[in-house]
Protein backbone atom coordinates (compact mmCIF):
# COMPACT_ATOMS: atom_id res chain seq x y z
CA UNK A 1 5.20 -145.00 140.45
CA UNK A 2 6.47 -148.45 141.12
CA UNK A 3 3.76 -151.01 141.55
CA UNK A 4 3.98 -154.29 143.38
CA UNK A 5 1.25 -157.03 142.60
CA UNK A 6 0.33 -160.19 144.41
CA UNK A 7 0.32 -162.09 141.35
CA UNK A 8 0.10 -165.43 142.70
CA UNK A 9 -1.60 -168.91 141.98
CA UNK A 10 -4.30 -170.06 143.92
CA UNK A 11 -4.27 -173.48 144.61
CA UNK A 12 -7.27 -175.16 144.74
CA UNK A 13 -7.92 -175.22 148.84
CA UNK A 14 -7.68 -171.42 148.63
CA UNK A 15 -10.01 -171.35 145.50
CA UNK A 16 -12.52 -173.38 147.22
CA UNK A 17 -12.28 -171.50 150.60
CA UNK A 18 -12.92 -168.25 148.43
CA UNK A 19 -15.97 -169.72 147.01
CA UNK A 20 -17.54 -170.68 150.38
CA UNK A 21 -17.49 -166.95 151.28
CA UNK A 22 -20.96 -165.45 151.01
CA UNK A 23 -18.90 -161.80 150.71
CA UNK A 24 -15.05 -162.12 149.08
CA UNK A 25 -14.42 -158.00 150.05
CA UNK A 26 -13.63 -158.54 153.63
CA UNK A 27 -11.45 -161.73 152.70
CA UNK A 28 -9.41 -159.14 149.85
CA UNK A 29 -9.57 -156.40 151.92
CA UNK A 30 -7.91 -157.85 155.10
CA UNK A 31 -4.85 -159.85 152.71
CA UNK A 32 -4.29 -156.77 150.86
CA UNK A 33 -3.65 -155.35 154.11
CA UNK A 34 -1.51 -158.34 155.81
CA UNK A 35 0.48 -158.64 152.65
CA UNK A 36 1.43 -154.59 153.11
CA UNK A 37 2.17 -155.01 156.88
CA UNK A 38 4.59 -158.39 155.73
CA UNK A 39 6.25 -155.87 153.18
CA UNK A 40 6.44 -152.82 155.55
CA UNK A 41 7.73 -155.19 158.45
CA UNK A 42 10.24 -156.91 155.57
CA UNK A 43 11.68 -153.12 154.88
CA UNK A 44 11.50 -152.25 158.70
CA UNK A 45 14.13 -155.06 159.51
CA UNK A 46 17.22 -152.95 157.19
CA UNK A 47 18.33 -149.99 159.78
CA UNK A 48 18.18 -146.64 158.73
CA UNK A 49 16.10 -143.76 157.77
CA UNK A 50 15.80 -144.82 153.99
CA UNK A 51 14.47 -148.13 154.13
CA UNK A 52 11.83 -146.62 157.09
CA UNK A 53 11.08 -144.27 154.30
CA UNK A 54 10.44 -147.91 151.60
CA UNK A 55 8.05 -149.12 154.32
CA UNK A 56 6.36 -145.98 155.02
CA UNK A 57 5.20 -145.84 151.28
CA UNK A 58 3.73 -149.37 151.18
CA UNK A 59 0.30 -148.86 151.20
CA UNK A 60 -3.16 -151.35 150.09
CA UNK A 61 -4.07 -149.04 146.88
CA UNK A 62 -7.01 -150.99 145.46
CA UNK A 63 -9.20 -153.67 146.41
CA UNK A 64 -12.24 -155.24 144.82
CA UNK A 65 -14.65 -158.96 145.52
CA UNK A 66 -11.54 -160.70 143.11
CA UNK A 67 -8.32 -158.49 143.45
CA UNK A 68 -6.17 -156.24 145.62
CA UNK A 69 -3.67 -153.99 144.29
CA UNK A 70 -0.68 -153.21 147.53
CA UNK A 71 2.34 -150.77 145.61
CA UNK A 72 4.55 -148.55 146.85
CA UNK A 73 5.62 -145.94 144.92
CA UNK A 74 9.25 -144.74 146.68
CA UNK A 75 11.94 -144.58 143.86
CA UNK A 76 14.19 -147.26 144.98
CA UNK A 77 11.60 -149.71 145.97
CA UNK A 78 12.43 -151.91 142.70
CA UNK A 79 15.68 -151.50 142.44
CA UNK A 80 16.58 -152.56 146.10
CA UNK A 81 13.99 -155.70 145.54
CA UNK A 82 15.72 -156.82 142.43
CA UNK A 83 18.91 -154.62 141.85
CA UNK A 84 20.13 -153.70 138.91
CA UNK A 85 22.85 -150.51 137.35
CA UNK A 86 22.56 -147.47 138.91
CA UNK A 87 23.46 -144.85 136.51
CA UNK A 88 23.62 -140.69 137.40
CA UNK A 89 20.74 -138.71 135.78
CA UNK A 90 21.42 -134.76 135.60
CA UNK A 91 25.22 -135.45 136.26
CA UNK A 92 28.11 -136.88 134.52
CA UNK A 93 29.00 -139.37 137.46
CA UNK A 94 28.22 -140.76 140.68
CA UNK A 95 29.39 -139.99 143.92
CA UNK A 96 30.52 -142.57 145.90
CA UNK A 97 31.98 -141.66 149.38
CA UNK A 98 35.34 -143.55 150.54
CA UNK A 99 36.00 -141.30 153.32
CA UNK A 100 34.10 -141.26 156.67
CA UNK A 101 33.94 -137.50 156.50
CA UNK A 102 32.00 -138.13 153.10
CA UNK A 103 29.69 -140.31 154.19
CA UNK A 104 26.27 -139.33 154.13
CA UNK A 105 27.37 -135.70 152.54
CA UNK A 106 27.40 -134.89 148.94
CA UNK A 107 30.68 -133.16 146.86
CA UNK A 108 28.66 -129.64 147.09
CA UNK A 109 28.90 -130.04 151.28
CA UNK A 110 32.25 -129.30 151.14
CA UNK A 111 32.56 -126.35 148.72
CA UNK A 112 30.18 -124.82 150.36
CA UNK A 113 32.31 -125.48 153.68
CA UNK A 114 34.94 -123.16 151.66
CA UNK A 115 37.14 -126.37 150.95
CA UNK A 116 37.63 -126.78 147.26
CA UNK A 117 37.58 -130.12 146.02
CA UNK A 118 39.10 -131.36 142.55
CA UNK A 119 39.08 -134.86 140.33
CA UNK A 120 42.28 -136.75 140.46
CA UNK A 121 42.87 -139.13 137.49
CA UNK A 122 44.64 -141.82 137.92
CA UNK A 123 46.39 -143.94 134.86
CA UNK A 124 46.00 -147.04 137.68
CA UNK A 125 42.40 -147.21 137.89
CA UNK A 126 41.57 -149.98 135.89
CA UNK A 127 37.72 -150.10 135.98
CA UNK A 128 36.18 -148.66 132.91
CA UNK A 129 33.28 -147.10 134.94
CA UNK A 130 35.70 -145.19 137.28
CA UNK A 131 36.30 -141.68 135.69
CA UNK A 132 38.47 -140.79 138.90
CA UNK A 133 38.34 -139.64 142.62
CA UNK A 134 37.36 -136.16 143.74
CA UNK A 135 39.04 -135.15 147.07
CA UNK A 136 40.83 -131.93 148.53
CA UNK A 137 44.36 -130.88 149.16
CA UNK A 138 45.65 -130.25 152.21
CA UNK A 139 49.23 -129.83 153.52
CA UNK A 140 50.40 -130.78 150.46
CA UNK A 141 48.61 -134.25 150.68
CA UNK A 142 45.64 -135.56 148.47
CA UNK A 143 42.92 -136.47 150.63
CA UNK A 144 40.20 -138.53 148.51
CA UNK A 145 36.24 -137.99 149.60
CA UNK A 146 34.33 -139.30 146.55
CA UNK A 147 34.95 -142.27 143.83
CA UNK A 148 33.15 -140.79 140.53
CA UNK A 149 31.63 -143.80 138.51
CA UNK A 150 29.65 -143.69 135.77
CA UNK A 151 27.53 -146.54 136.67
CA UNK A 152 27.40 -148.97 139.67
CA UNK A 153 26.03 -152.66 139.71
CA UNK A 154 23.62 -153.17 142.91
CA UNK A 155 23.12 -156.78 144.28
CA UNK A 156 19.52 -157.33 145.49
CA UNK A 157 18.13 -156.94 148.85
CA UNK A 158 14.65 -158.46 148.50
CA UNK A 159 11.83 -157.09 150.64
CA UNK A 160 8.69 -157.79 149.08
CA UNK A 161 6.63 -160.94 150.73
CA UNK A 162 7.69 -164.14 148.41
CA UNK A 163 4.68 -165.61 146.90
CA UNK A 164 4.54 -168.28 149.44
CA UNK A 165 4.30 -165.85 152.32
CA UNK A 166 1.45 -164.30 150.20
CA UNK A 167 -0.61 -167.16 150.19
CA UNK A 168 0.37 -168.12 153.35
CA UNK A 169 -1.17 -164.73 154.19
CA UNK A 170 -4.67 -165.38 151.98
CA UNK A 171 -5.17 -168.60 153.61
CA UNK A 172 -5.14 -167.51 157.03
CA UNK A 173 -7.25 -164.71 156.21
CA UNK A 174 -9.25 -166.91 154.53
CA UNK A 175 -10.07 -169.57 157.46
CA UNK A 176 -10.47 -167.10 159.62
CA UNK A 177 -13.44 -165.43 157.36
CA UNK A 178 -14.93 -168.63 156.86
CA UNK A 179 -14.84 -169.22 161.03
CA UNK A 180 -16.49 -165.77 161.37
CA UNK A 181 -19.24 -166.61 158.19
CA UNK A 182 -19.97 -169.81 160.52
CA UNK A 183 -20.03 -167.54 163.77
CA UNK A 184 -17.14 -168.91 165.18
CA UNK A 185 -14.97 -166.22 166.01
């Protein structure tokens, strides 16, 4: 399980906003809560089905009168928030589709189709981490579906509320406990 934590400093107006609370749970509970909305929204704004599936795991785990845990705990969470190698576990190489007939499928779609796929090497593929491009034969033609790679390098797409936007969050929360405390809301 992946676990994000809002660990942020409080500056001293949020400190002393905390302090006039005569009960600190509802203040944790309800920025706990905006900070996994922020985070859910943040994942909601990629399209597709997995990053629906990132924000659908976000969830306010644990909360307390001084802390609030929010995680998520879908595989890829970290490693689309800070990127990183991707390496294959159970197989010698990754899949990468360069068709559009591969896209979205995996290598075993096809055999299973009855079309027989097979690795061609090639002496011109200079990248270390390409091991060589798995495709089918037809009329006498090559027709490439997959590059294999033993690793791949992914670039960042960060999702997670910043730490401004988190206390950004707490101090709204905050003023508006403090206005209900006084009996103005």
């Amino acid at each position: 399980m992946i676990q994000f934590r809002a660990d942020v400093t409080i500056d001293n107006e949020l400190q002393s906003k905390a302090a006039r609370l005569c009960d600190t749970l509802p203040l944790m509970k309800s920025w706990g809560q905006g900070v996994a909305r922020m985070a859910k929204q943040n994942a909601r704004q990629h399209p597709g089905r997995f990053w629906r599936e990132i924000a659908d795991s976000v969830k306010l785990f644990a909360v307390d009168e001084y802390t609030q845990i929010v995680e998520t705990d879908h595989v890829a969470a970290a490693q689309k928030q800070f990127g990183g190698d991707i390496r294959p576990k159970n197989k010698r190489a990754l899949t990468i589709p360069v068709a559009d007939e591969a896209k979205g499928k995996k290598a075993s779609d096809f055999e299973l189709g009855g079309r027989p796929l097979f690795v061609m090497r090639s002496a011109r593929v200079k990248d270390q981490d390409t091991v060589g491009v798995l495709g089918y034969s037809a009329g006498g033609e090559f027709h490439p579906l997959f590059v294999l790679r033993t690793k791949v390098h992914q670039e960042p797409e960060p999702w997670w509320p910043t730490e401004a936007e988190v206390i950004g969050i707490a101090n709204r929360k905050a003023d508006y406990w403090l206005r209900k405390q006084l009996g103005s809301v």
